[in-house]
PDB file of N, CA and C in Angstrom:
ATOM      1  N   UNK A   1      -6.893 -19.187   0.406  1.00  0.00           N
ATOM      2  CA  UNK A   1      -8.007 -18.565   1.102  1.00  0.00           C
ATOM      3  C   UNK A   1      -8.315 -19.336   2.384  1.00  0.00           C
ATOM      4  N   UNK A   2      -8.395 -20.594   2.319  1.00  0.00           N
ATOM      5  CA  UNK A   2      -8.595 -21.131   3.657  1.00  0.00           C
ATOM      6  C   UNK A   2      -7.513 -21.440   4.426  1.00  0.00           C
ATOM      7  N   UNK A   3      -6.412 -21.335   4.276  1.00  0.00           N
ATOM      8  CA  UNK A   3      -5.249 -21.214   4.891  1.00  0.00           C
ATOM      9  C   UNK A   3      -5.441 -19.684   5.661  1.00  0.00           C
ATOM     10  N   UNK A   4      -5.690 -18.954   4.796  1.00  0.00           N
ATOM     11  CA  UNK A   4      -5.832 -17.340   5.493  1.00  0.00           C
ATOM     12  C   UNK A   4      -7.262 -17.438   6.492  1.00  0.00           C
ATOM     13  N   UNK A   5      -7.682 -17.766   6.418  1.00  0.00           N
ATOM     14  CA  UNK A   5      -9.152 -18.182   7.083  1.00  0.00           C
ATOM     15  C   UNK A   5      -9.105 -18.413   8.387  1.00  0.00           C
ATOM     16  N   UNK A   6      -8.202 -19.704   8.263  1.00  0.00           N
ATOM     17  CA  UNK A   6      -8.021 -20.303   9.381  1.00  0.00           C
ATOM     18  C   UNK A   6      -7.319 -19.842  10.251  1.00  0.00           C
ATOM     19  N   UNK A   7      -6.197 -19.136   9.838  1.00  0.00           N
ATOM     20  CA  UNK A   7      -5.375 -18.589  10.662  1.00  0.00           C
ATOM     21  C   UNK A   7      -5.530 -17.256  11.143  1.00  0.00           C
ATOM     22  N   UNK A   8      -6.502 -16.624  10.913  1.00  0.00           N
ATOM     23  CA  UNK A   8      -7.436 -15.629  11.305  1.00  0.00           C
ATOM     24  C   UNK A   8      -8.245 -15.812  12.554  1.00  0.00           C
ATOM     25  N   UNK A   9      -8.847 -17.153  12.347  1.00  0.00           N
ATOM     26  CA  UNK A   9     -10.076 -18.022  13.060  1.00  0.00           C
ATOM     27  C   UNK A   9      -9.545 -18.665  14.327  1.00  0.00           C
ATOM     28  N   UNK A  10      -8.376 -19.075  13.963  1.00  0.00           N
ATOM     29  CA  UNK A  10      -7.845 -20.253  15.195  1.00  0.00           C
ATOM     30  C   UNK A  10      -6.313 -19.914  15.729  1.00  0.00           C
ATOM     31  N   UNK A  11      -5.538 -19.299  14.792  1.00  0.00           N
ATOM     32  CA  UNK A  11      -4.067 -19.097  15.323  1.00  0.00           C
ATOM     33  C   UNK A  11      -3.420 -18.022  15.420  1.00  0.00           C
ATOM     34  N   UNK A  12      -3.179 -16.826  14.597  1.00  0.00           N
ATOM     35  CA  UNK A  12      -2.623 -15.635  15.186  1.00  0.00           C
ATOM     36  C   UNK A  12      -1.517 -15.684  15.996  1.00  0.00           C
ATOM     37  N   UNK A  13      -0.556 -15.860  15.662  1.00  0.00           N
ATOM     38  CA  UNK A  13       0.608 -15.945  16.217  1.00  0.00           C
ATOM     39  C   UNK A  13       1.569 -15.960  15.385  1.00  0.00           C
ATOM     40  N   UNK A  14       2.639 -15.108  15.463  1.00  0.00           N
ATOM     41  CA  UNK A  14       3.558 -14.493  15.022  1.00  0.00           C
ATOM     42  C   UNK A  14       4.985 -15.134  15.417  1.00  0.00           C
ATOM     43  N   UNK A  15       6.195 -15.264  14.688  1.00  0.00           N
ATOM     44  CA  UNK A  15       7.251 -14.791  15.123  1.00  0.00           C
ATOM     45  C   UNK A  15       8.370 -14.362  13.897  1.00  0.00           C
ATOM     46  N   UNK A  16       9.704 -13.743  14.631  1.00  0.00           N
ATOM     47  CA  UNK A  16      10.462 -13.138  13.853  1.00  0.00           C
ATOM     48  C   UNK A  16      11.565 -14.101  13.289  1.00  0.00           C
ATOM     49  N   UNK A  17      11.464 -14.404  11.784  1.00  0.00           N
ATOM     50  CA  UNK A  17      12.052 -15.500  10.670  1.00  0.00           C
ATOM     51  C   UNK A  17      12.030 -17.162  11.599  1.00  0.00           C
ATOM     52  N   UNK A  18      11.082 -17.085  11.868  1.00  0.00           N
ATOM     53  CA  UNK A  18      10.863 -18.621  12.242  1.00  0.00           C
ATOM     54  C   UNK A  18      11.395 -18.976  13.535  1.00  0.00           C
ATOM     55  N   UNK A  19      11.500 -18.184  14.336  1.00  0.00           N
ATOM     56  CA  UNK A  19      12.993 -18.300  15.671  1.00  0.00           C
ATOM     57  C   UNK A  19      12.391 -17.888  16.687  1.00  0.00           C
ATOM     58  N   UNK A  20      12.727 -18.145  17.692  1.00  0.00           N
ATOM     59  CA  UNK A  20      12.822 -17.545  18.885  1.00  0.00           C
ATOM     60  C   UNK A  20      10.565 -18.402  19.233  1.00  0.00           C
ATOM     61  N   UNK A  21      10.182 -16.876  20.352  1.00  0.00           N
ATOM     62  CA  UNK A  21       9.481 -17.001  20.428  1.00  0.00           C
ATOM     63  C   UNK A  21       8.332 -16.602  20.293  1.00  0.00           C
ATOM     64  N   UNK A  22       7.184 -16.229  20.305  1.00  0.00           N
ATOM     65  CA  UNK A  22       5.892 -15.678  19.812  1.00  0.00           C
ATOM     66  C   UNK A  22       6.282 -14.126  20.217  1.00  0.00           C
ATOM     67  N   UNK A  23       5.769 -13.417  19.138  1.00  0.00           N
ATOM     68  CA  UNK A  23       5.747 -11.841  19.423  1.00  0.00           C
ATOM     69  C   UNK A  23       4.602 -11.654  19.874  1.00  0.00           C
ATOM     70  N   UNK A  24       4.218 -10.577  20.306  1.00  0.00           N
ATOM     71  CA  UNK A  24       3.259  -9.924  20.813  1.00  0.00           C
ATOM     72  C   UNK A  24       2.057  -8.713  19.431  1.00  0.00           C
ATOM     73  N   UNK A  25       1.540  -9.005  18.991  1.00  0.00           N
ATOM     74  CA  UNK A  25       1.134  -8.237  17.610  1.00  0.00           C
ATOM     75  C   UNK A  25      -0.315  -8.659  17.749  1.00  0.00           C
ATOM     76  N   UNK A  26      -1.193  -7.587  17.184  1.00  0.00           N
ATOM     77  CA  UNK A  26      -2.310  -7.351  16.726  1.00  0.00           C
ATOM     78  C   UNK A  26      -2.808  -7.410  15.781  1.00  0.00           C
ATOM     79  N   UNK A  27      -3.905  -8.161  15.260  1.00  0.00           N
ATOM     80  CA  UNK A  27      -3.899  -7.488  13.521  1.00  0.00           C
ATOM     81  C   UNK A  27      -5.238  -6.447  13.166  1.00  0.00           C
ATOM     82  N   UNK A  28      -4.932  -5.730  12.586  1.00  0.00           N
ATOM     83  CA  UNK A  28      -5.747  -4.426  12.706  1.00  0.00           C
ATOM     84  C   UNK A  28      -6.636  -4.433  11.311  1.00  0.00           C
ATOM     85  N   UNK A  29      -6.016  -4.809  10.721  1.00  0.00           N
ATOM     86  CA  UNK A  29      -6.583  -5.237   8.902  1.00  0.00           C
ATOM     87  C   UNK A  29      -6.050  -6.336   8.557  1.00  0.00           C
ATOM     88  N   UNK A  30      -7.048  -7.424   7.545  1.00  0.00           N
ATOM     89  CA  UNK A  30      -6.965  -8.280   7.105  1.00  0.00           C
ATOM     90  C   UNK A  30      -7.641  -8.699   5.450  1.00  0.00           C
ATOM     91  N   UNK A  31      -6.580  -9.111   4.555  1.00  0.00           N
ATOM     92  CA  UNK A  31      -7.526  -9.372   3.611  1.00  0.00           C
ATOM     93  C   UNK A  31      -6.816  -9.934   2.308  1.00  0.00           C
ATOM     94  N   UNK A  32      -7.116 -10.150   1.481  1.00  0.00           N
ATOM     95  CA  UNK A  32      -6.794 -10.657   0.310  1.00  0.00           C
ATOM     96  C   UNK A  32      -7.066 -10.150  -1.038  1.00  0.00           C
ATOM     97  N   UNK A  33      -6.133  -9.573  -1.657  1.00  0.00           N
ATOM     98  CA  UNK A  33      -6.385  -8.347  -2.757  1.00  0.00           C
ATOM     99  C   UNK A  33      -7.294  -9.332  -3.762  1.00  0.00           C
ATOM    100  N   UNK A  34      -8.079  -8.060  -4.019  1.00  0.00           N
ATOM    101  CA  UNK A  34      -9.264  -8.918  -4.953  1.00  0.00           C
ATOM    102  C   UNK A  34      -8.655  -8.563  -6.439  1.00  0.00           C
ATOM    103  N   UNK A  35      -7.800  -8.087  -6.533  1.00  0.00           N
ATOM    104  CA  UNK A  35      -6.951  -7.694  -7.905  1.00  0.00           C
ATOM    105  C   UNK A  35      -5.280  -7.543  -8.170  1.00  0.00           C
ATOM    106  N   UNK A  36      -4.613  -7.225  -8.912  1.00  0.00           N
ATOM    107  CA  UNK A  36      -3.138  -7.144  -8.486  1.00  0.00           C
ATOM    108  C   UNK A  36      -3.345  -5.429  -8.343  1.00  0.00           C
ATOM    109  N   UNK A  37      -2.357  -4.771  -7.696  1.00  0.00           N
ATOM    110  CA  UNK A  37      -2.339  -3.319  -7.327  1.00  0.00           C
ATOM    111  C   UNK A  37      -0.285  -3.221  -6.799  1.00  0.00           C
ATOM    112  N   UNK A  38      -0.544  -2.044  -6.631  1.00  0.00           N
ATOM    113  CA  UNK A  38       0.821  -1.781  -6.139  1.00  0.00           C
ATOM    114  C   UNK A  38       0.235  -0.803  -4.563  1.00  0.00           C
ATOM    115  N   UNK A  39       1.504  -1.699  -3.431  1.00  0.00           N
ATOM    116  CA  UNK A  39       1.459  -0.608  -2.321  1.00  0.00           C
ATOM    117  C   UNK A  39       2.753  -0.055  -2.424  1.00  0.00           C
ATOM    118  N   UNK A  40       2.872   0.904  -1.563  1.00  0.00           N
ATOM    119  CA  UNK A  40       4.417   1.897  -1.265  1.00  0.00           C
ATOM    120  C   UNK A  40       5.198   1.041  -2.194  1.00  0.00           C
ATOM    121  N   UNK A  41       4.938   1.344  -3.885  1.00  0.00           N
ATOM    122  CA  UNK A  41       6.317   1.064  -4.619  1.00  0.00           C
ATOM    123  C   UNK A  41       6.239  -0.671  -5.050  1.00  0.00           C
ATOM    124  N   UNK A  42       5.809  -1.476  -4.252  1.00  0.00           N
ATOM    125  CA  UNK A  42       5.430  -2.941  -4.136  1.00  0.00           C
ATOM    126  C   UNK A  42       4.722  -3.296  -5.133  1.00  0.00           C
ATOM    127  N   UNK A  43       4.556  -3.847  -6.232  1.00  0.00           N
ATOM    128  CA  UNK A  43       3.605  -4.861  -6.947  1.00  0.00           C
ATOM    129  C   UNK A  43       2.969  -5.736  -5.660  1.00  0.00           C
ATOM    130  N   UNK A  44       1.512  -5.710  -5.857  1.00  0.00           N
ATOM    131  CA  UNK A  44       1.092  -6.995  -5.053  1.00  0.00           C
ATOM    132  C   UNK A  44       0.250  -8.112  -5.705  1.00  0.00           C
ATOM    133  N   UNK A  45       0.794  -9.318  -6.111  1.00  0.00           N
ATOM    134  CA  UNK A  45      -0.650  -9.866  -7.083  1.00  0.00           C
ATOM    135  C   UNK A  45      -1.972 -10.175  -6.695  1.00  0.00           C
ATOM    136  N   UNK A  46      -2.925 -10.535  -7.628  1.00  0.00           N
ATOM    137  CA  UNK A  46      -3.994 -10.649  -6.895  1.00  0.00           C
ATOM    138  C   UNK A  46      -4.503 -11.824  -6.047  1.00  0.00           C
ATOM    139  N   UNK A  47      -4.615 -11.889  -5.198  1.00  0.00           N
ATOM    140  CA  UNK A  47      -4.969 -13.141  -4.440  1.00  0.00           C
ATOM    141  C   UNK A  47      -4.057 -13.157  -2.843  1.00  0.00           C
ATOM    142  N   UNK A  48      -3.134 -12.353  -3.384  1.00  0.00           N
ATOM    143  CA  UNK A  48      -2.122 -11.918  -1.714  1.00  0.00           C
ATOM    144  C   UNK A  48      -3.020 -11.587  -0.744  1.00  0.00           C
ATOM    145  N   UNK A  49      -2.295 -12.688   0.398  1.00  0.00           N
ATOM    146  CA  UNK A  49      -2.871 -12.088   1.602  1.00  0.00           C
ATOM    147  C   UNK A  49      -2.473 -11.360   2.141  1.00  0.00           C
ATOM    148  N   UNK A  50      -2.904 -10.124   2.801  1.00  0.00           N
ATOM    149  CA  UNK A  50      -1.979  -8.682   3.418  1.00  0.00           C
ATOM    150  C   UNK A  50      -2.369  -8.186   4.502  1.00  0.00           C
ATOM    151  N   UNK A  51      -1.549  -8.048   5.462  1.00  0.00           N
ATOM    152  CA  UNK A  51      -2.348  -7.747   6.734  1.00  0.00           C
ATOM    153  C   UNK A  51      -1.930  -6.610   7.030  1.00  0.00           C
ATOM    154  N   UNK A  52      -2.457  -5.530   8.326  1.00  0.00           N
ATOM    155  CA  UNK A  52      -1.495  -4.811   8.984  1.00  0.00           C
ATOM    156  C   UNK A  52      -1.829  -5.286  10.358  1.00  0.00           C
ATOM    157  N   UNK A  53      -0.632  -4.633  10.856  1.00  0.00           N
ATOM    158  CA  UNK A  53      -0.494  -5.288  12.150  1.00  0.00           C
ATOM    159  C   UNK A  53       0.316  -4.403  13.335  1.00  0.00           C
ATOM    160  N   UNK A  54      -0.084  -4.480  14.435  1.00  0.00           N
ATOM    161  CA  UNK A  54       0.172  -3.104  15.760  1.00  0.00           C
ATOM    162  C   UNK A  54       1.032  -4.456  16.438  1.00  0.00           C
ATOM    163  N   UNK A  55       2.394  -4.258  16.317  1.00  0.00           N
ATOM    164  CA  UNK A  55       3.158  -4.813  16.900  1.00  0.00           C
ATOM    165  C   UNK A  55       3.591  -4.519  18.529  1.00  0.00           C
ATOM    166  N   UNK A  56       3.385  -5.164  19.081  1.00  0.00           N
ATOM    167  CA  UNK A  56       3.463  -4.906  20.553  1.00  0.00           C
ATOM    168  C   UNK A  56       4.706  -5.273  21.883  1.00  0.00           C
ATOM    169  N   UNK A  57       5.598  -6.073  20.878  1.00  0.00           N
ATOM    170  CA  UNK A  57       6.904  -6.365  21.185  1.00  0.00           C
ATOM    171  C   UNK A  57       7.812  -5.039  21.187  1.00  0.00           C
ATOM    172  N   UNK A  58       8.249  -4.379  21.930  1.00  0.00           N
ATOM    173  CA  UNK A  58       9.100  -3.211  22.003  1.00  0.00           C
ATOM    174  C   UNK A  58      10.248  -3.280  21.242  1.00  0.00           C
ATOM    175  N   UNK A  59      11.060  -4.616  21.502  1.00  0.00           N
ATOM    176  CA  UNK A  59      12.239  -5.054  20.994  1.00  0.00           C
ATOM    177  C   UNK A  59      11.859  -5.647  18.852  1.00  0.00           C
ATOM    178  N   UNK A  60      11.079  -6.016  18.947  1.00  0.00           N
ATOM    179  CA  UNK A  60      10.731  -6.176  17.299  1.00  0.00           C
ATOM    180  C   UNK A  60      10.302  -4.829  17.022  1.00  0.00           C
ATOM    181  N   UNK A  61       9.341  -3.997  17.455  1.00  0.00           N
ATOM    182  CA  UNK A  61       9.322  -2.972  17.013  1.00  0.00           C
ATOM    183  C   UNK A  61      10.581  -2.084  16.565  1.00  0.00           C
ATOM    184  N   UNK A  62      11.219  -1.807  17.644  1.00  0.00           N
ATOM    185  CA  UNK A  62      12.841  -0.955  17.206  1.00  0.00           C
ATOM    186  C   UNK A  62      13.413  -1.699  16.179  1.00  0.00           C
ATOM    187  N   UNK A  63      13.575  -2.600  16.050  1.00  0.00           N
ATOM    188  CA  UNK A  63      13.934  -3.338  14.940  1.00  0.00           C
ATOM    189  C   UNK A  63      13.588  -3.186  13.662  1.00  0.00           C
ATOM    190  N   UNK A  64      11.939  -2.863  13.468  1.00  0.00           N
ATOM    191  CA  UNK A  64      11.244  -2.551  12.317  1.00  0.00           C
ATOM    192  C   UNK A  64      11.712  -1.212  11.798  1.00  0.00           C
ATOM    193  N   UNK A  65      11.464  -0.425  12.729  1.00  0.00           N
ATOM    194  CA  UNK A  65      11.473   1.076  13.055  1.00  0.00           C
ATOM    195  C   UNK A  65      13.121   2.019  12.070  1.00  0.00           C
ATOM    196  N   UNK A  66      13.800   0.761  12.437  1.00  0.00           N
ATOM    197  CA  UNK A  66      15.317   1.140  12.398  1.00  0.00           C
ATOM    198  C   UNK A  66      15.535   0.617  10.615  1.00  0.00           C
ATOM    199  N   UNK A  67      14.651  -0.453  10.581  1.00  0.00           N
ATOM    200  CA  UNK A  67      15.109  -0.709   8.921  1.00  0.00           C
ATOM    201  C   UNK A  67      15.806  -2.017   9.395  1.00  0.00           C
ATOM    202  N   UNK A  68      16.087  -2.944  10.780  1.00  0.00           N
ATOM    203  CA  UNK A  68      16.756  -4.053  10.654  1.00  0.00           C
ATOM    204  C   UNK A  68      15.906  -5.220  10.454  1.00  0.00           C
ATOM    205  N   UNK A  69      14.791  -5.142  10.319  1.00  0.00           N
ATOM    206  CA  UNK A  69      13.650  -5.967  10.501  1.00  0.00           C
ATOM    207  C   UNK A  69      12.189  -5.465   9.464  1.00  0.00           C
ATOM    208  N   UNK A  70      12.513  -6.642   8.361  1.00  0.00           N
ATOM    209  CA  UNK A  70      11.622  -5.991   7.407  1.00  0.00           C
ATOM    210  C   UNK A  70      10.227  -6.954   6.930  1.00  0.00           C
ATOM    211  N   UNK A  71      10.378  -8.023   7.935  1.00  0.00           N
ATOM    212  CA  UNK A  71       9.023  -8.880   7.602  1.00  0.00           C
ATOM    213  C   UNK A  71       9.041  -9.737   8.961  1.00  0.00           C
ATOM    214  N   UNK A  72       8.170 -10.728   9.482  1.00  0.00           N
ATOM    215  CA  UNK A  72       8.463 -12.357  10.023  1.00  0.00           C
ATOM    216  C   UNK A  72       7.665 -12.739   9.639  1.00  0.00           C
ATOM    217  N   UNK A  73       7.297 -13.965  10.241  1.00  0.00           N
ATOM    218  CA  UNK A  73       6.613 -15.236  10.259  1.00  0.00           C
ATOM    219  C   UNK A  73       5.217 -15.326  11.049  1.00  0.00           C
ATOM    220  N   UNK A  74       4.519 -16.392   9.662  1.00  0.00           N
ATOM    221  CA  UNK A  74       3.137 -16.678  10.726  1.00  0.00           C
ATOM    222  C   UNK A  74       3.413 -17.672  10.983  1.00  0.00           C
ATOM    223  N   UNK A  75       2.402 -18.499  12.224  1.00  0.00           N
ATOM    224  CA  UNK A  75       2.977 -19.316  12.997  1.00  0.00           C
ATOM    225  C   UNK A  75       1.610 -20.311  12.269  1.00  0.00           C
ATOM    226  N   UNK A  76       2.245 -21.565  11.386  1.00  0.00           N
ATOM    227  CA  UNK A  76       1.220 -22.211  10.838  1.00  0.00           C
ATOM    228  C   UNK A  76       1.482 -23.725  10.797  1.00  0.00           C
ATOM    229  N   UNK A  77       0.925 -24.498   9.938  1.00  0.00           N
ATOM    230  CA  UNK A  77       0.899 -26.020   9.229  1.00  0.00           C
ATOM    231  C   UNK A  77       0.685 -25.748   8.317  1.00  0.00           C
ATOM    232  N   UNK A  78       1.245 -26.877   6.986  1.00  0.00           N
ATOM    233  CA  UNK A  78       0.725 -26.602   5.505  1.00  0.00           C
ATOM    234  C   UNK A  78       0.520 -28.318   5.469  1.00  0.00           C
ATOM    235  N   UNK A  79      -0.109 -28.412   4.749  1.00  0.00           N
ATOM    236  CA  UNK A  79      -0.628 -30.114   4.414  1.00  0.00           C
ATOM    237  C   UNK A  79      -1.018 -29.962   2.617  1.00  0.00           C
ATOM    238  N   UNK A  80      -0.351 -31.353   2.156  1.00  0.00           N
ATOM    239  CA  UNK A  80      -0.306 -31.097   1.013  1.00  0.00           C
ATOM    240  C   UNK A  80      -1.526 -32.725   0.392  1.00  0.00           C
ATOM    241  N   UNK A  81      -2.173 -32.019  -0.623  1.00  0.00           N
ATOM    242  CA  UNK A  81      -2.831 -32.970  -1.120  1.00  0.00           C
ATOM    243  C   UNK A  81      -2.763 -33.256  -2.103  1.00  0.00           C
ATOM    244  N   UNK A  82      -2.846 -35.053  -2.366  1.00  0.00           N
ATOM    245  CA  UNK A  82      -1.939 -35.064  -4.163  1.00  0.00           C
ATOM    246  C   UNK A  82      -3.580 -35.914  -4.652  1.00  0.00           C
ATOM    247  N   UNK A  83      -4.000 -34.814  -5.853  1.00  0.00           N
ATOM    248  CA  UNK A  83      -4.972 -35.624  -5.980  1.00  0.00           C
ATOM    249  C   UNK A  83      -5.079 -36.754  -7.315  1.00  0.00           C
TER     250      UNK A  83
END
């Protein structure tokens, strides 16, 4: 949850499998299933974070569009705490 928080709050930035450089994308919905559910066919458990998003890269878009491009990357840090 605060991983999703934050990156809502402070970073937003995208790219495609970890490479290259920042896409251009929007996020239009944001949230975290308050239960497990299924989308289009998908199990999702509960606690997933799920966004949608208005991609604005022309070249990632056709990509999506076509079926060659079926997820990327958020652009983050993870820090681990051993308690």
């Amino acid at each position: 949850r605060r991983a999703a928080y934050r990156f809502i709050e402070d970073v937003q930035k995208f790219k495609v499998n970890h490479e290259g450089k920042f896409i251009k994308a929007k996020i239009l919905e944001f949230y975290l299933a308050p239960q497990s559910l299924v989308i289009a066919g998908q199990n999702i458990k509960k606690g997933s974070w799920i966004m949608i998003l208005r991609i604005l890269d022309e070249v990632v878009w056709k990509k999506i569009k076509s079926g060659e491009l079926t997820g990327f990357s958020l652009a983050g840090k993870a820090h681990s705490i051993i308690a």
